[in-house]
N, C-alpha and C. Protein backbone atom coordinates (compact mmCIF):
# COMPACT_ATOMS: atom_id res chain seq x y z
N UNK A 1 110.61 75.17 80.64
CA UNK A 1 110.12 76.54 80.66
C UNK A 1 109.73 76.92 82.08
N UNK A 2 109.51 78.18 82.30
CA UNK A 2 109.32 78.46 83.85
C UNK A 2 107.78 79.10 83.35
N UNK A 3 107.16 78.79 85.30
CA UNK A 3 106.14 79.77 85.48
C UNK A 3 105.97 81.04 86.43
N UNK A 4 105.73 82.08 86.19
CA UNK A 4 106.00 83.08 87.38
C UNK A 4 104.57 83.50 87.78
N UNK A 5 104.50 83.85 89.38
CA UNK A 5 102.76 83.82 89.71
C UNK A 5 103.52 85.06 90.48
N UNK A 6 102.54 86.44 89.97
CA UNK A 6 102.56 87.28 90.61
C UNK A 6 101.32 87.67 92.12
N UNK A 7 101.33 87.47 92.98
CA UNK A 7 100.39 87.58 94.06
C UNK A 7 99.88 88.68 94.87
N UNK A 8 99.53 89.58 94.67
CA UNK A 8 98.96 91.45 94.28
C UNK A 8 97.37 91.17 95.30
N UNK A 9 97.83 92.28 96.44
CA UNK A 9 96.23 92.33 96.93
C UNK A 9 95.58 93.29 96.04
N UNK A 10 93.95 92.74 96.22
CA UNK A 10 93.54 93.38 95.48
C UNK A 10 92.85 94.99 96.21
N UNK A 11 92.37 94.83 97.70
CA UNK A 11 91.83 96.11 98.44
C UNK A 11 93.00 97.17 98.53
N UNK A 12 94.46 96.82 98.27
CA UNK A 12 95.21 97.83 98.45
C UNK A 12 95.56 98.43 97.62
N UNK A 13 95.13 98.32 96.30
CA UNK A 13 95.71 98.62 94.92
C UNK A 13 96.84 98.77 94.62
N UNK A 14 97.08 97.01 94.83
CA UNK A 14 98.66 96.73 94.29
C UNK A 14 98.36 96.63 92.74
N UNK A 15 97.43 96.42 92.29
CA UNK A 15 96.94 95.69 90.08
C UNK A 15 98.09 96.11 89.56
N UNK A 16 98.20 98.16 89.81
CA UNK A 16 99.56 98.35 88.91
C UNK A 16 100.70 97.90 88.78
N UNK A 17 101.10 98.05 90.14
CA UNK A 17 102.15 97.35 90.86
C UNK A 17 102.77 95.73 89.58
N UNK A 18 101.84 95.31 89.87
CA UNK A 18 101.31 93.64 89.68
C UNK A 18 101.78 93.64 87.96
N UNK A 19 101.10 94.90 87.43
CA UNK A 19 100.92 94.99 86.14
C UNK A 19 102.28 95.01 85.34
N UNK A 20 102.81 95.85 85.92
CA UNK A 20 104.49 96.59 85.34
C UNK A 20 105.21 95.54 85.68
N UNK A 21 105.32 94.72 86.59
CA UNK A 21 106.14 93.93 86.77
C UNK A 21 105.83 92.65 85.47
N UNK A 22 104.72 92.30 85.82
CA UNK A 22 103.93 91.14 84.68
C UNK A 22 104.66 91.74 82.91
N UNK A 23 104.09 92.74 82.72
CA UNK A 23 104.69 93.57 81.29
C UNK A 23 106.38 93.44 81.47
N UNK A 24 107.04 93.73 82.44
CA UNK A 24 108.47 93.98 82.39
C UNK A 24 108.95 92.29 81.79
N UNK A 25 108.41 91.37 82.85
CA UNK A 25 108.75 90.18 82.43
C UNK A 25 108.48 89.36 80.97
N UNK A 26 107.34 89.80 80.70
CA UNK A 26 106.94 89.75 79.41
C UNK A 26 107.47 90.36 78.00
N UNK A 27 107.84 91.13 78.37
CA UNK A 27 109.01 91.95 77.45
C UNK A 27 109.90 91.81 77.29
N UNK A 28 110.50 91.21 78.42
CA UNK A 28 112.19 90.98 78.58
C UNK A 28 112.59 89.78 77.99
N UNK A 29 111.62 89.00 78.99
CA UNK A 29 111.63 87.46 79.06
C UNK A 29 110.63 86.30 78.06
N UNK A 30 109.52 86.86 77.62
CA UNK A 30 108.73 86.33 76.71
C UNK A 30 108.82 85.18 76.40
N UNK A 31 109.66 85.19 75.50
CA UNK A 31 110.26 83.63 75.20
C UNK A 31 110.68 82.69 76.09
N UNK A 32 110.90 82.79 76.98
CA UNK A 32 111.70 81.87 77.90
C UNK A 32 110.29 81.33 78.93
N UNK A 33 109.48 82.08 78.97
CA UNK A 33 108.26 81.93 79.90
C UNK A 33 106.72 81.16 79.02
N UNK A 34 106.67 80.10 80.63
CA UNK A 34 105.47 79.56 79.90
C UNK A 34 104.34 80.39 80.49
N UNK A 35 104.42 81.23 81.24
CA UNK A 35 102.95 81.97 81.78
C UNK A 35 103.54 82.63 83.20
N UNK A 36 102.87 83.84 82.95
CA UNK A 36 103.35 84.88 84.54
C UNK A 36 101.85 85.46 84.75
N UNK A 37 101.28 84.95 85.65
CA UNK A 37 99.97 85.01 86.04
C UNK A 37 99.81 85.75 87.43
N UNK A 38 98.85 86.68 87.05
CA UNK A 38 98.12 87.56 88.02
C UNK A 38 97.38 87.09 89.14
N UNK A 39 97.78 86.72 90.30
CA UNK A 39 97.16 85.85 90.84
C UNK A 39 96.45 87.19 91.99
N UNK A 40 95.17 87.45 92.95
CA UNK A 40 94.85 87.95 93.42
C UNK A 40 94.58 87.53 95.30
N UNK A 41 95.23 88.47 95.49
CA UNK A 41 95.16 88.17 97.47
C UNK A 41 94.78 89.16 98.22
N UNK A 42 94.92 89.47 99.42
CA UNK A 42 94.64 90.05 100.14
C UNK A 42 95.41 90.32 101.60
N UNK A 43 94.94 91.33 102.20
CA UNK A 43 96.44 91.72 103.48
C UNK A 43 97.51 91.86 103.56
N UNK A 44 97.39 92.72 102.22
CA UNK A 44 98.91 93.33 101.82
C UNK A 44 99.59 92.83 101.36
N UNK A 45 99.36 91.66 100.47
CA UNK A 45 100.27 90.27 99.77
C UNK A 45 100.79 91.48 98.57
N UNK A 46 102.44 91.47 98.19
CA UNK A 46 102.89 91.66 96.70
C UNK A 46 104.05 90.42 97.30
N UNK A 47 103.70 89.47 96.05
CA UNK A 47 104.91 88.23 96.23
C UNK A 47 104.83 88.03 94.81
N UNK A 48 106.33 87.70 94.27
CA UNK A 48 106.52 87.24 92.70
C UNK A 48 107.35 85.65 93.10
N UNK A 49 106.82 84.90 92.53
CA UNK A 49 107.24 83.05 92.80
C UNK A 49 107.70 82.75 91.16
N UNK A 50 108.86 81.73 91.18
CA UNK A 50 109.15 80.98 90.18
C UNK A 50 108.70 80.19 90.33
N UNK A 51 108.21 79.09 89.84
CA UNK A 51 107.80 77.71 89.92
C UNK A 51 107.68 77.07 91.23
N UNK A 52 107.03 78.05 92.01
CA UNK A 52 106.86 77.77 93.11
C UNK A 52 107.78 78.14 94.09
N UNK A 53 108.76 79.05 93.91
CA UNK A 53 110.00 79.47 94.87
C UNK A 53 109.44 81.00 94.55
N UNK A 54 109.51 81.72 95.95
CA UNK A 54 109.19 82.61 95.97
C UNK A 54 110.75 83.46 95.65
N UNK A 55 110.63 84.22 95.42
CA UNK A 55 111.90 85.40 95.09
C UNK A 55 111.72 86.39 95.39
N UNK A 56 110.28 87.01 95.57
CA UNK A 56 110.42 88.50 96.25
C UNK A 56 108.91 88.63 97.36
N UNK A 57 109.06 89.01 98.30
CA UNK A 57 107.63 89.59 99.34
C UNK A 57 107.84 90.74 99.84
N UNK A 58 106.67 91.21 99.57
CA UNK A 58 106.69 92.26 100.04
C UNK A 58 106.74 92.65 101.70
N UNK A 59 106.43 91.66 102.26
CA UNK A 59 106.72 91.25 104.03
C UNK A 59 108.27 91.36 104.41
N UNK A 60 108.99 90.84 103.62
CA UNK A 60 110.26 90.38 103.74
C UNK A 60 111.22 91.17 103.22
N UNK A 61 110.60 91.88 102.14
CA UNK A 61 111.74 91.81 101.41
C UNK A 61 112.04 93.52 101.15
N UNK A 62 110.57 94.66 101.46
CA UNK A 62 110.54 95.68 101.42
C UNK A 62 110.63 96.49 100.38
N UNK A 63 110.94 96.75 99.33
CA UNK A 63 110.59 97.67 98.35
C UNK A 63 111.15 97.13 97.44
N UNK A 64 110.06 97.03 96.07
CA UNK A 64 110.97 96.30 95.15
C UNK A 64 111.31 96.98 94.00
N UNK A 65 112.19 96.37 92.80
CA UNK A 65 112.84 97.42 91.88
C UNK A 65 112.63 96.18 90.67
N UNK A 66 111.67 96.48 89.41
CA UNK A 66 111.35 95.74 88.41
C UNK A 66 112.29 95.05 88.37
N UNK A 67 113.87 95.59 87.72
CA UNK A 67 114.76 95.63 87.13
C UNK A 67 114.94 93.74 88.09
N UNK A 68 115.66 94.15 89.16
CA UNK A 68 115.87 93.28 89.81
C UNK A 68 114.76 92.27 89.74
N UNK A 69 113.81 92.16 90.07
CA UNK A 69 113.17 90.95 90.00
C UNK A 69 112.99 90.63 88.47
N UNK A 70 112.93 91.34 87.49
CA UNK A 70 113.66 90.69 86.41
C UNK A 70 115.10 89.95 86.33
N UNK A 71 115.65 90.49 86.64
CA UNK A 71 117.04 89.57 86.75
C UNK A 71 117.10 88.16 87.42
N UNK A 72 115.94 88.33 88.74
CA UNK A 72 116.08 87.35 89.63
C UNK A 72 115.09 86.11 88.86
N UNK A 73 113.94 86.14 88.09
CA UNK A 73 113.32 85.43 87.32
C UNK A 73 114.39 85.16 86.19
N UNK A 74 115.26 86.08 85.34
CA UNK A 74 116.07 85.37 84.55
C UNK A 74 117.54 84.26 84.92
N UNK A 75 117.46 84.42 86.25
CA UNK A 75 118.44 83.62 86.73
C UNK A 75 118.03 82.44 86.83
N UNK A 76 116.59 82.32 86.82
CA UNK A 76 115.72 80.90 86.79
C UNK A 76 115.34 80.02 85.73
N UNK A 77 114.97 80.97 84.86
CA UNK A 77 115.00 80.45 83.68
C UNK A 77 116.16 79.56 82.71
């Protein structure tokens, strides 16, 4: 089973951000997931990790689209 750690600052009010993505995966993916956890940071952190492999930053990677990082977590699973 996989784990996905979503990493959301909290002074910038990424939560929603954090939230829709967490729900998207949860909806989609449910079954296949052992836990997609809200993890909380700071200085502008939005990062979504598989089992420890990151797949999306917001540093790097620039604007993200649910859809896709759903896909990119189901490619892991």
């Amino acid at each position: 089973m996989t784990n996905v750690e979503i990493e959301y600052c909290v002074p910038c009010g990424f939560l929603d951000r954090a939230e829709t993505v967490q729900h998207a995966l949860l909806t989609t993916l449910g079954e296949d997931l052992d836990a997609v956890a809200l993890v909380t940071g700071e200085r502008g952190v939005f990062r979504v990790s598989v089992d420890g492999e990151t797949i999306y930053d917001k540093d790097e990677d620039g604007d993200y689209d649910v859809d896709d990082l759903v896909a990119a977590v189901r490619e892991r699973t």
